[in-house]
N, C-alpha and C. Protein backbone atom coordinates (compact mmCIF):
# COMPACT_ATOMS: atom_id res chain seq x y z
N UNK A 1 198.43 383.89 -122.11
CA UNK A 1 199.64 383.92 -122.89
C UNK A 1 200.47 385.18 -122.58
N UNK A 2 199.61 386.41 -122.50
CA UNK A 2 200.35 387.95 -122.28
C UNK A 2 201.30 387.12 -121.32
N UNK A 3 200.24 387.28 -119.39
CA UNK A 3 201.20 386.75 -118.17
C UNK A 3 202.35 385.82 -118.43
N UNK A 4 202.48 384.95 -118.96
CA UNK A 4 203.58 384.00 -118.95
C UNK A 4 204.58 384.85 -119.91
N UNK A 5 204.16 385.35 -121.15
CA UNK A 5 205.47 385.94 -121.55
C UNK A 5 206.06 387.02 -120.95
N UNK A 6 205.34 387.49 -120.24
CA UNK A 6 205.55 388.87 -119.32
C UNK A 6 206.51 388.47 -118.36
N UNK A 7 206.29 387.37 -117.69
CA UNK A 7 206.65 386.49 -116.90
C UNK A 7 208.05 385.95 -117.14
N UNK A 8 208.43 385.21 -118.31
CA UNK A 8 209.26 384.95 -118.69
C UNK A 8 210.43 385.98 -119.04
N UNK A 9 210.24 387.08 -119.90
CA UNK A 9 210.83 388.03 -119.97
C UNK A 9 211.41 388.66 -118.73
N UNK A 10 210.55 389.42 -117.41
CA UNK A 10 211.11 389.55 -116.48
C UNK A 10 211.73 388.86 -116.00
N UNK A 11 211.80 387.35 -115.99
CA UNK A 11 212.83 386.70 -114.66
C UNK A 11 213.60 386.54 -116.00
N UNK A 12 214.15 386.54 -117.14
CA UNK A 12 215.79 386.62 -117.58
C UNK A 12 215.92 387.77 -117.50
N UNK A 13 215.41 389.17 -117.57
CA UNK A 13 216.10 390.34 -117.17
C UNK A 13 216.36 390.32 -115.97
N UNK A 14 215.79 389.57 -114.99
CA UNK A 14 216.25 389.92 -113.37
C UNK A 14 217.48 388.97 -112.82
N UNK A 15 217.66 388.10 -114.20
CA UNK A 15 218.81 387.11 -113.76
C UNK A 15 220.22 387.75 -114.63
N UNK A 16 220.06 388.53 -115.20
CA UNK A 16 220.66 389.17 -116.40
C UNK A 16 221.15 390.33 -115.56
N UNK A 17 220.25 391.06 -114.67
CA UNK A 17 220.19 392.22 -113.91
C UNK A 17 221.64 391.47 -112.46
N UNK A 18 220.80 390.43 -112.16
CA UNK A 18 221.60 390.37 -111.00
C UNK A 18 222.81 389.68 -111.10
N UNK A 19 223.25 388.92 -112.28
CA UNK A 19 224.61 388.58 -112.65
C UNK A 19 225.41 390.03 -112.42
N UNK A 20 225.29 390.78 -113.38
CA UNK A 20 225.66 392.47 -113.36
C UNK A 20 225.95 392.76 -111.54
N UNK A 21 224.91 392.72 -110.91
CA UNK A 21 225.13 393.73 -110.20
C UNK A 21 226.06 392.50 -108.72
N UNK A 22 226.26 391.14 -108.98
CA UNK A 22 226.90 390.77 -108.64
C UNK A 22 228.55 390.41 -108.60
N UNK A 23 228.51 390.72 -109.90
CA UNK A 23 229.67 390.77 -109.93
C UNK A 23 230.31 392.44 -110.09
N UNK A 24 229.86 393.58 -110.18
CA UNK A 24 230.05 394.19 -109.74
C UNK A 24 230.53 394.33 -108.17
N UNK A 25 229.61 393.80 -107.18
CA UNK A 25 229.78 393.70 -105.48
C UNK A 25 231.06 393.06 -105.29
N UNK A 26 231.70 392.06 -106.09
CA UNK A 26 232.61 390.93 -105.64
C UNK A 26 234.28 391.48 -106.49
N UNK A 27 233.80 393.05 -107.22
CA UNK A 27 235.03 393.42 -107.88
C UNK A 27 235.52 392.69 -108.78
N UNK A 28 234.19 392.71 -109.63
CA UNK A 28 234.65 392.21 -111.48
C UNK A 28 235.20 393.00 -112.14
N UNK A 29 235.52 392.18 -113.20
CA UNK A 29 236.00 393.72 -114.25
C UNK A 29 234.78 394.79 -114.65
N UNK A 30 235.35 395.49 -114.91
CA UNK A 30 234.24 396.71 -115.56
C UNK A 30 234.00 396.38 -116.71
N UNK A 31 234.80 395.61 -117.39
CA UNK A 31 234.42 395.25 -119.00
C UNK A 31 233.04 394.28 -118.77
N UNK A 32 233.31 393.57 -117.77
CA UNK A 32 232.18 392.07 -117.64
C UNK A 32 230.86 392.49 -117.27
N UNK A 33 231.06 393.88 -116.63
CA UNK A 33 229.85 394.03 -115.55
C UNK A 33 228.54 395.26 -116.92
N UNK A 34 229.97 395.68 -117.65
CA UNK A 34 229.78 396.35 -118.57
C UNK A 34 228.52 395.44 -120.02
N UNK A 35 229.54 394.28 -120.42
CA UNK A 35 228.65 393.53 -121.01
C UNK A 35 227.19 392.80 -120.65
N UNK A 36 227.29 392.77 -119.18
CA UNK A 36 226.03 392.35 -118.61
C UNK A 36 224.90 393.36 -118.70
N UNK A 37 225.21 394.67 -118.42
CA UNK A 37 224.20 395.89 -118.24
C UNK A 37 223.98 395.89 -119.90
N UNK A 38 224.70 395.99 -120.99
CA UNK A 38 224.11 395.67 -122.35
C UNK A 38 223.56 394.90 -122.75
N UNK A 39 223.48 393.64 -121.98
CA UNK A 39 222.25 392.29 -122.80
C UNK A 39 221.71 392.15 -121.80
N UNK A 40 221.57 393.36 -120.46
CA UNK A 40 220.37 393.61 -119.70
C UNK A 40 219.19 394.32 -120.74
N UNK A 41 219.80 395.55 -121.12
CA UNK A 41 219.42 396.09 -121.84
C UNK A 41 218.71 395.63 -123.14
N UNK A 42 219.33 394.72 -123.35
CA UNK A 42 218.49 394.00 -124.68
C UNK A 42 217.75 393.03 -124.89
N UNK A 43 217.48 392.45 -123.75
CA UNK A 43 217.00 391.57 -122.84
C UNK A 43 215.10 392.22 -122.71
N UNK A 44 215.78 393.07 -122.34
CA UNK A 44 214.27 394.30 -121.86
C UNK A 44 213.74 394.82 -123.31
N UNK A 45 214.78 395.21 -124.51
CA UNK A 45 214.12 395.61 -125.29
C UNK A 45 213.86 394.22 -125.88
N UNK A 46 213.92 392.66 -125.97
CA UNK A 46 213.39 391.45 -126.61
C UNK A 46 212.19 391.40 -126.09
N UNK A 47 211.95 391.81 -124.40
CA UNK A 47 210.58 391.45 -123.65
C UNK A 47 209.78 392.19 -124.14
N UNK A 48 209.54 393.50 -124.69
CA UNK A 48 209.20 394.23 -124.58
C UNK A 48 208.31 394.07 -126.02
N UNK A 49 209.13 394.08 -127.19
CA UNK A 49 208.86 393.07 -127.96
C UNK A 49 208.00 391.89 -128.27
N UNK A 50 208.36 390.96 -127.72
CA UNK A 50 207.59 390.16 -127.48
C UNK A 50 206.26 390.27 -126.61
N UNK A 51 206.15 390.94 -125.85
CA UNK A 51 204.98 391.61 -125.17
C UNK A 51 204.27 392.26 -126.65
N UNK A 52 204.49 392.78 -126.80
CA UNK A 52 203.92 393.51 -128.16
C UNK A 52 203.04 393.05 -128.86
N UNK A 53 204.11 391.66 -129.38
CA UNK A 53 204.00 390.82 -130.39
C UNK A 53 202.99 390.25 -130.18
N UNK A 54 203.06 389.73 -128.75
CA UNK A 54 201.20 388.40 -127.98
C UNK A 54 200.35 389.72 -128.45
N UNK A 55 200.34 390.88 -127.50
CA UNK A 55 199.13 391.66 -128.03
C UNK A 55 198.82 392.17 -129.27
N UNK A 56 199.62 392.10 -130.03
CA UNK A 56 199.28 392.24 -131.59
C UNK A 56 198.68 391.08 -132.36
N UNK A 57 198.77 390.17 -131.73
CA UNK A 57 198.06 388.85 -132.63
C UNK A 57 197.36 388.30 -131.49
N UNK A 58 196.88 388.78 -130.12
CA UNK A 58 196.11 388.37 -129.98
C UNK A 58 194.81 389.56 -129.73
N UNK A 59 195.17 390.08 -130.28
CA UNK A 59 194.12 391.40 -130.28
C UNK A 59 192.74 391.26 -131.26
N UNK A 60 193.18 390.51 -132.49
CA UNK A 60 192.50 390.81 -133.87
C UNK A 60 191.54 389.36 -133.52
């Protein structure tokens, strides 16, 4: 259960990550590229989270 949520979490931050840094390359706005790096960001703190969460209930 950990691996797959671990799993899951990384590939939407890395699709989250590379929207951002694509449209950055292709001369987006800074506002867009801007909003992407923030629900990168929160993205990582949900995984992170949720990582937590499996090992907290599956610990006991």
């Amino acid at each position: 259960m950990l691996i797959i949520v671990s799993l899951i979490g990384m590939a939407i931050v890395a699709v989250v990550l590379s929207l951002g840094i694509m449209n950055m390359a292709k001369g987006g706005t800074a506002s867009r590229s801007q909003k992407l790096m923030r629900l990168r960001i929160a993205m990582q703190f949900l995984a992170v989270v949720c990582v937590m969460a499996v090992l907290y209930f599956t610990a006991g």
